[in-house]
Protein backbone atom coordinates (compact mmCIF):
# COMPACT_ATOMS: atom_id res chain seq x y z
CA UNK A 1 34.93 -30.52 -66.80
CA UNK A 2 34.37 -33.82 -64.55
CA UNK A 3 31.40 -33.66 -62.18
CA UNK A 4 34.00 -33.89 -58.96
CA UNK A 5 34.55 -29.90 -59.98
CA UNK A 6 31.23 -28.61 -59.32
CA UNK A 7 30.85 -30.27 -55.75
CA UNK A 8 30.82 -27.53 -52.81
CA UNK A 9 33.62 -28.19 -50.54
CA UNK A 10 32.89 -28.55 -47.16
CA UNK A 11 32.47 -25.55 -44.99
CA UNK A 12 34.90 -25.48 -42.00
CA UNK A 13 33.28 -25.61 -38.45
CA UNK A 14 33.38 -22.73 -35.52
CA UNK A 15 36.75 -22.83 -34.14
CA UNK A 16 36.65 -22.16 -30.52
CA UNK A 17 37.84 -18.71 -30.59
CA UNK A 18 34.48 -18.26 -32.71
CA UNK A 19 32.38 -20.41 -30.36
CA UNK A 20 33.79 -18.36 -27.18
CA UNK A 21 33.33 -15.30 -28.87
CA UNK A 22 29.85 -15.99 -29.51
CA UNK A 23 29.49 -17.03 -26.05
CA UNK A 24 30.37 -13.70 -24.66
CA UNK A 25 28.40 -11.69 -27.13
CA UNK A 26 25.06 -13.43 -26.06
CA UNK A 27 26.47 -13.11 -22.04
CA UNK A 28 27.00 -9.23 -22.99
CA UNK A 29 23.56 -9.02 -24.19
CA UNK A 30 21.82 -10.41 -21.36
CA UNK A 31 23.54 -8.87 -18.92
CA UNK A 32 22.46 -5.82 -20.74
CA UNK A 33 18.70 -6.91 -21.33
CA UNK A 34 18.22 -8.50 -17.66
CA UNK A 35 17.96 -5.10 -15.90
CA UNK A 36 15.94 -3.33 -18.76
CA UNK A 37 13.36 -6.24 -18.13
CA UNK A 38 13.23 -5.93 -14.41
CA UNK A 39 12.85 -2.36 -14.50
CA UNK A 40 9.94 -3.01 -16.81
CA UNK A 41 8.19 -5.82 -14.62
CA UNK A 42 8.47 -3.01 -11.93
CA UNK A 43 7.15 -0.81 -13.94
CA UNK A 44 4.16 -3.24 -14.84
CA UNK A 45 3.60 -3.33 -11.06
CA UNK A 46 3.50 -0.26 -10.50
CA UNK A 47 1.11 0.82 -12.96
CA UNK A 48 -1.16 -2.14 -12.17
CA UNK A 49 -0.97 -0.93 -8.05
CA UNK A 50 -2.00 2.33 -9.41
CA UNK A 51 -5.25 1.04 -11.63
CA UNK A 52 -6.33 -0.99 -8.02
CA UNK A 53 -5.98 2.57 -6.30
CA UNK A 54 -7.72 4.28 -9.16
CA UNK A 55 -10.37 2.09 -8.68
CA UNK A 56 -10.50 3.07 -5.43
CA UNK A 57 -10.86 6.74 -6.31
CA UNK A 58 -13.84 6.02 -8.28
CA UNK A 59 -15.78 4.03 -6.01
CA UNK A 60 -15.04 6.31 -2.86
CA UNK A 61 -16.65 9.41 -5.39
CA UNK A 62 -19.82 7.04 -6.33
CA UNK A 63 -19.47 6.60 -2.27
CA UNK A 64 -19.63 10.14 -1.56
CA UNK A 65 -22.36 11.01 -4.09
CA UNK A 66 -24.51 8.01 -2.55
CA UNK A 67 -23.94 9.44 1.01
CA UNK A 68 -24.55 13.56 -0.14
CA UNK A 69 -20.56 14.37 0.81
CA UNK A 70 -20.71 12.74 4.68
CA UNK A 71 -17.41 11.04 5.19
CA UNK A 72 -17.85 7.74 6.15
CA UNK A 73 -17.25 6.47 9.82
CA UNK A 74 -14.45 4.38 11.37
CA UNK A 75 -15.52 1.36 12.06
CA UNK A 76 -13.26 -1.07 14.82
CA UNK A 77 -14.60 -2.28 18.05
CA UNK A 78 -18.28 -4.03 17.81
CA UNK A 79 -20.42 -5.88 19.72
CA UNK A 80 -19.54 -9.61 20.01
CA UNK A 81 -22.84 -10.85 17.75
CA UNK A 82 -23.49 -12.27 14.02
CA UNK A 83 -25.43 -9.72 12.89
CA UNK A 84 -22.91 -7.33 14.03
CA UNK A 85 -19.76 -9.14 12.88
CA UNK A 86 -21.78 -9.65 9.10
CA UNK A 87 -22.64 -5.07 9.59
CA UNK A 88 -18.48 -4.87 10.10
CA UNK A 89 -17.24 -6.61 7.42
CA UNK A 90 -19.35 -4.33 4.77
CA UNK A 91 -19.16 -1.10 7.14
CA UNK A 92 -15.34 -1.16 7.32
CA UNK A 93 -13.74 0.71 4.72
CA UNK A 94 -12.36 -2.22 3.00
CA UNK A 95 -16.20 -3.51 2.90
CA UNK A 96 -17.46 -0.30 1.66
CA UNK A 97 -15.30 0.02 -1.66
CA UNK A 98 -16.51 -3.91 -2.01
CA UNK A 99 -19.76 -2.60 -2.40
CA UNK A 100 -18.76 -0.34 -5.25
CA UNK A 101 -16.84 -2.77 -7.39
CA UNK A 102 -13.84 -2.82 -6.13
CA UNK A 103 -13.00 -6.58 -5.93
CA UNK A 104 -10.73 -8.38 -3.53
CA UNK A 105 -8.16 -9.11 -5.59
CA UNK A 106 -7.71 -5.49 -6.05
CA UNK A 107 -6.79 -4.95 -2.00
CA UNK A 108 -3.42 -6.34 -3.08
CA UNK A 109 -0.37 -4.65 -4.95
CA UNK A 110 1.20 -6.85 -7.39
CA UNK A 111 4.52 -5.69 -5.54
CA UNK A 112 3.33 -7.84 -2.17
CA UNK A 113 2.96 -11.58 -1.51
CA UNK A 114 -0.41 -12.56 0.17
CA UNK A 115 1.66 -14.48 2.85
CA UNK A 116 1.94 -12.53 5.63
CA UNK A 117 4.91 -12.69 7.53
CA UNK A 118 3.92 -10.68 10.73
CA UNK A 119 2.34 -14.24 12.67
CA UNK A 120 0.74 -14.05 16.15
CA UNK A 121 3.33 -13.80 18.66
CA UNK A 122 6.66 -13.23 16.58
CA UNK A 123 8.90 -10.65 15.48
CA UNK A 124 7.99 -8.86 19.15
CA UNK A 125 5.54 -6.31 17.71
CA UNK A 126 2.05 -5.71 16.32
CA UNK A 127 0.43 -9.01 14.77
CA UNK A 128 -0.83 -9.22 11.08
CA UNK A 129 1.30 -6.76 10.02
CA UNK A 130 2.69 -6.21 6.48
CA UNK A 131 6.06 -6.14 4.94
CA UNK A 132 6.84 -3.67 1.95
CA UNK A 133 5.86 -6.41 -0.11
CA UNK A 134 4.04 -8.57 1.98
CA UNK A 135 0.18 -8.19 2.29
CA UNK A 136 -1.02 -7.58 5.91
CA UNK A 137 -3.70 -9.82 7.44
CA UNK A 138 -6.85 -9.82 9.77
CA UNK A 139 -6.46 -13.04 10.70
CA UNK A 140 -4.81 -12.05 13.98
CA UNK A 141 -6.93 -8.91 14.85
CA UNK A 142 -7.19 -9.24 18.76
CA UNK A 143 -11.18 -8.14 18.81
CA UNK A 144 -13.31 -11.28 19.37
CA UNK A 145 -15.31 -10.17 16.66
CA UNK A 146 -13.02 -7.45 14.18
CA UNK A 147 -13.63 -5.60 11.04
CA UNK A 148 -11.08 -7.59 9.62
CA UNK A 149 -11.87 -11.65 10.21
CA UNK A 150 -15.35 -13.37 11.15
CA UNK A 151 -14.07 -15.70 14.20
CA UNK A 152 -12.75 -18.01 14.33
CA UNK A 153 -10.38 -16.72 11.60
CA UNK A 154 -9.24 -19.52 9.80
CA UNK A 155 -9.17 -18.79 5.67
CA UNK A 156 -8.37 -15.92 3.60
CA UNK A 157 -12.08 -14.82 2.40
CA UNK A 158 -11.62 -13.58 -1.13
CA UNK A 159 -15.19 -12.06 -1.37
CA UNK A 160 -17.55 -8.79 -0.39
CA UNK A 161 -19.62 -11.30 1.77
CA UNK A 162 -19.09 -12.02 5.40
CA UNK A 163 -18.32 -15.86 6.32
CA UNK A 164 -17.86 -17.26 9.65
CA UNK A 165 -14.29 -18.08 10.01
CA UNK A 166 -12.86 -15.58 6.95
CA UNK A 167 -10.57 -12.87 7.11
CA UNK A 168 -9.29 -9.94 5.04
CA UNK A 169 -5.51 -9.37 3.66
CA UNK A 170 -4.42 -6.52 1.33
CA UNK A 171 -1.58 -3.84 1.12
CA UNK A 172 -2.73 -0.85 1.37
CA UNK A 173 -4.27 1.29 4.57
CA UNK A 174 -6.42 4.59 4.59
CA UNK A 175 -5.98 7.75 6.33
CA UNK A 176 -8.00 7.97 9.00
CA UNK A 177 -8.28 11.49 9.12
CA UNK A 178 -10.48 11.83 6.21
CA UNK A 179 -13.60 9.76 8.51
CA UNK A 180 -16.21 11.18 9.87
CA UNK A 181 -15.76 13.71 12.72
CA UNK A 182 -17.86 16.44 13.80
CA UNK A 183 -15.04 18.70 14.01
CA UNK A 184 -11.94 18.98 13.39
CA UNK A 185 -10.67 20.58 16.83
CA UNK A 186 -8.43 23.42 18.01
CA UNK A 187 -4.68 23.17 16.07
CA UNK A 188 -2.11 21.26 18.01
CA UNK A 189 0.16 22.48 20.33
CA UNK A 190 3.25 22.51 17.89
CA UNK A 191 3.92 20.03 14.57
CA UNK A 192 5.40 17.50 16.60
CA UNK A 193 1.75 16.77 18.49
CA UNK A 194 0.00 17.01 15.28
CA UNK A 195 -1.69 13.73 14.61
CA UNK A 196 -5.18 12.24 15.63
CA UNK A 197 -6.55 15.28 13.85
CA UNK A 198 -9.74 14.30 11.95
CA UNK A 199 -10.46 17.00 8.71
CA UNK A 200 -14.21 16.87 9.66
CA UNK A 201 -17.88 15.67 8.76
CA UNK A 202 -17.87 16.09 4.69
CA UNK A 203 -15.46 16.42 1.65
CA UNK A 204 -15.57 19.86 1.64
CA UNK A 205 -13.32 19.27 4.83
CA UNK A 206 -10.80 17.65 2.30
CA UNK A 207 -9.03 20.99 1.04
CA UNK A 208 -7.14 21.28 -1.17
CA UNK A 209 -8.67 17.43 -2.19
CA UNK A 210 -5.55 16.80 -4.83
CA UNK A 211 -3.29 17.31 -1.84
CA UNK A 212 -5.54 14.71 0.75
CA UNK A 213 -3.94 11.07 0.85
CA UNK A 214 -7.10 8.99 1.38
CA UNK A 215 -5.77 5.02 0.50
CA UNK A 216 -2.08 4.11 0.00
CA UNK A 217 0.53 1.67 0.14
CA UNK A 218 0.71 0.44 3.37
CA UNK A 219 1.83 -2.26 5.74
CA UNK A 220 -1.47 -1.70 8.08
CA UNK A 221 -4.71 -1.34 7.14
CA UNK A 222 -5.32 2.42 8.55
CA UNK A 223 -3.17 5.23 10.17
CA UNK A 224 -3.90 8.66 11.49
CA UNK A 225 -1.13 9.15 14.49
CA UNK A 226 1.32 10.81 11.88
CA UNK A 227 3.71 13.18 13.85
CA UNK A 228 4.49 16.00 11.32
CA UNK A 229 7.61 17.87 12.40
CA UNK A 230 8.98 20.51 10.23
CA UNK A 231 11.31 20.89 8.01
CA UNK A 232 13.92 22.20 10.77
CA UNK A 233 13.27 19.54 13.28
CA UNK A 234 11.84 16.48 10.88
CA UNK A 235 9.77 13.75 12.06
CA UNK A 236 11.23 10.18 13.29
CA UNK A 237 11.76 7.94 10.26
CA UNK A 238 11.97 4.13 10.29
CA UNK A 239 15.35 2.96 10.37
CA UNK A 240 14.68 0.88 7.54
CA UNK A 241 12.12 0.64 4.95
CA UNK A 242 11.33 -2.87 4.76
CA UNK A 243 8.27 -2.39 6.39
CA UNK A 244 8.97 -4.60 9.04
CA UNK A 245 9.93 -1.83 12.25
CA UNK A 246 5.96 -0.49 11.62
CA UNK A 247 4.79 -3.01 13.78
CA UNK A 248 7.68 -2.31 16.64
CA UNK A 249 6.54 1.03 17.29
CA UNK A 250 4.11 3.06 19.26
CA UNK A 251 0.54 4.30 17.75
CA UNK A 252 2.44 7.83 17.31
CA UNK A 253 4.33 6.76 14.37
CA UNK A 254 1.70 5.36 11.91
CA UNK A 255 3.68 7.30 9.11
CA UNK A 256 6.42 3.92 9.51
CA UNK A 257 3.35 2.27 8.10
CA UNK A 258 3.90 4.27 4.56
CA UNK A 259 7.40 5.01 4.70
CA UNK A 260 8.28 1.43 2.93
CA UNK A 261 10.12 0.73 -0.02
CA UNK A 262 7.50 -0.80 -2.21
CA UNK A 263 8.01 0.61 -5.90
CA UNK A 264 11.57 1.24 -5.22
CA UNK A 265 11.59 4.51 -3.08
CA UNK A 266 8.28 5.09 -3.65
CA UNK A 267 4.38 4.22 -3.19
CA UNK A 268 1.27 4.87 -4.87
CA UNK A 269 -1.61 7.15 -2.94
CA UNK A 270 -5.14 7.37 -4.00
CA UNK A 271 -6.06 11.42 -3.20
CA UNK A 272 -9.81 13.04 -2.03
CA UNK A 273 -10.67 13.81 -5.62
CA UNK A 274 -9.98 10.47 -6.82
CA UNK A 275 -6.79 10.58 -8.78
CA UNK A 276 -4.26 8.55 -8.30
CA UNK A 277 -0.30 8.46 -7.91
CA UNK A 278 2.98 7.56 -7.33
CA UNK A 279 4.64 9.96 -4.63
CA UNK A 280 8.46 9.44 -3.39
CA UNK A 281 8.94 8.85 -0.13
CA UNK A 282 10.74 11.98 0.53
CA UNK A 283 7.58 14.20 -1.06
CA UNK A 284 5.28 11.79 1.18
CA UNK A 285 5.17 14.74 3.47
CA UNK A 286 4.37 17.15 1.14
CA UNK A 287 1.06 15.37 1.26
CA UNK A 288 -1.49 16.55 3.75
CA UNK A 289 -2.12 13.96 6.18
CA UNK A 290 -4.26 16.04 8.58
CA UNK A 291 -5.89 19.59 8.57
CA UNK A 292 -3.00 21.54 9.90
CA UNK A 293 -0.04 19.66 8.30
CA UNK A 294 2.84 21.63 7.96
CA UNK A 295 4.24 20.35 4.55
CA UNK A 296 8.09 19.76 3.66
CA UNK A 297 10.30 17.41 2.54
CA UNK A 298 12.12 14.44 4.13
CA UNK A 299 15.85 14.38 4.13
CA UNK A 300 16.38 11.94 6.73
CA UNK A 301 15.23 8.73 5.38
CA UNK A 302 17.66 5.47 5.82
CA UNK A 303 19.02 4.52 2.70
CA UNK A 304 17.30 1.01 1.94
């Protein structure tokens, strides 16, 4: 047998009918794997947004148990001084969780840019507002001296301590209804009027606590004019949820501010007893934003 016999012959290359079809077997599979992996980088988000609220939950508690149960105070307008401006930046509600741990990084869902989009003097509405996934900012607050910037406003400060010329972003607001009052007035005068109504001076105000939205997702930093409706005759909805008509409307429609479509249809809300979680936008009013809330569900939310 001569040596020539027990050479390999050579093995024939891909043809391009083999090539193509290899071609669109990888296209196939991406096109199949792309979404899977979005959905789960949205899913990442979300569940990182809800660790930042859940660490808000725990320091408002440690709050609470420092300050015997008393609510704390809204803090907004202040005297035009140093000392004053330094007492607002750690007496505003974004300074108070600073001072239990909560870092600064943590005032922003992963789902929002920290550019703000909402600049002094354009889009015809409120400055420093938010998108659905872009943070709001202090840096345009229109008090001289505001709980949100140190004049004159001129770098994001990404600490708990006060610097001249620093201001705060984030993406998420609180529900002003849960500070202090000293009582919680007379019930309005139908669901339609029933915002502004504070719970009172101490968490046992908060009842039932698992149902009280304290932080959230939010293009503002704070809300409490949240017209409740019913069910029958539904409260005036946004007629998108990009965020962006929040800062358009009057002071009576701070729900605009949470009706956004940051984790798809959805948003995360930290609640009085310190859980957190993610509530669709329809079951948003299920929540109870204010001590007589009439609860229900939306039905007449835009599409996108």
């Amino acid at each position: 047998m001569s040596s020539q016999s027990h050479q390999r012959r050579p093995r024939a290359a891909f043809t391009l009918v083999e090539l193509l079809v290899v071609i669109g077997i990888i296209a196939v599979l991406i096109a199949i794997l792309l979404p899977a992996l979005g959905r789960a980088r949205t899913q990442a988000k979300t569940v990182q947004c809800l660790s930042n609220l859940k660490q808000f939950g725990m320091a408002w508690n440690m709050y609470l148990n420092d300050s015997k149960g008393h609510l704390p105070h809204h803090i907004w307008r202040i005297a035009v001084t140093d000392q004053a401006a330094d007492m607002s930046w750690v007496g505003h509600w974004t300074g108070v969780l600073g001072q239990y741990r909560v870092q600064p990084g943590q005032m922003l869902c992963p789902e929002t840019d920290a550019v703000e989009f909402n600049v002094k003097g354009s889009s015809g509405g409120n400055s420093g507002f938010g998108l659905a996934h872009q943070a709001w900012s202090g840096q345009y607050q229109s008090e001289s001296v505001g709980v949100l910037h140190r004049a004159p406003a001129a770098f994001v400060n990404n600490t708990n301590t006060p610097m001249k010329g620093g201001f705060k972003i984030g993406s998420y607001g609180i529900n002003r209804n849960v500070n202090y009052a000293d009582a919680r007035g007379k019930p309005p005068s139908s669901p339609t009027a029933n915002y502004n109504q504070a719970f009172g001076p101490n968490i046992t105000a908060l009842r039932p606590s698992q149902d009280v939205p304290v932080f959230f997702d939010s293009v503002w930093v704070d809300g409490n004019a949240f017209p409740n409706g019913t069910e029958q005759s539904q409260a005036s909805v946004p007629p998108n949820l990009s965020g962006q008509p929040a800062s358009t409307v009057a002071n009576n429609n701070d729900h605009w501010r949470f009706l956004i479509a940051r984790h798809g249809r959805a948003i995360n809300v930290c609640f009085a007893d310190g859980h957190a979680a993610t509530v669709q936008l329809p079951d948003t009013f299920m929540l109870r934003w204010s001590p007589y809330w009439v609860p229900y569900k939306l039905t007449n939310l835009p599409l996108k």
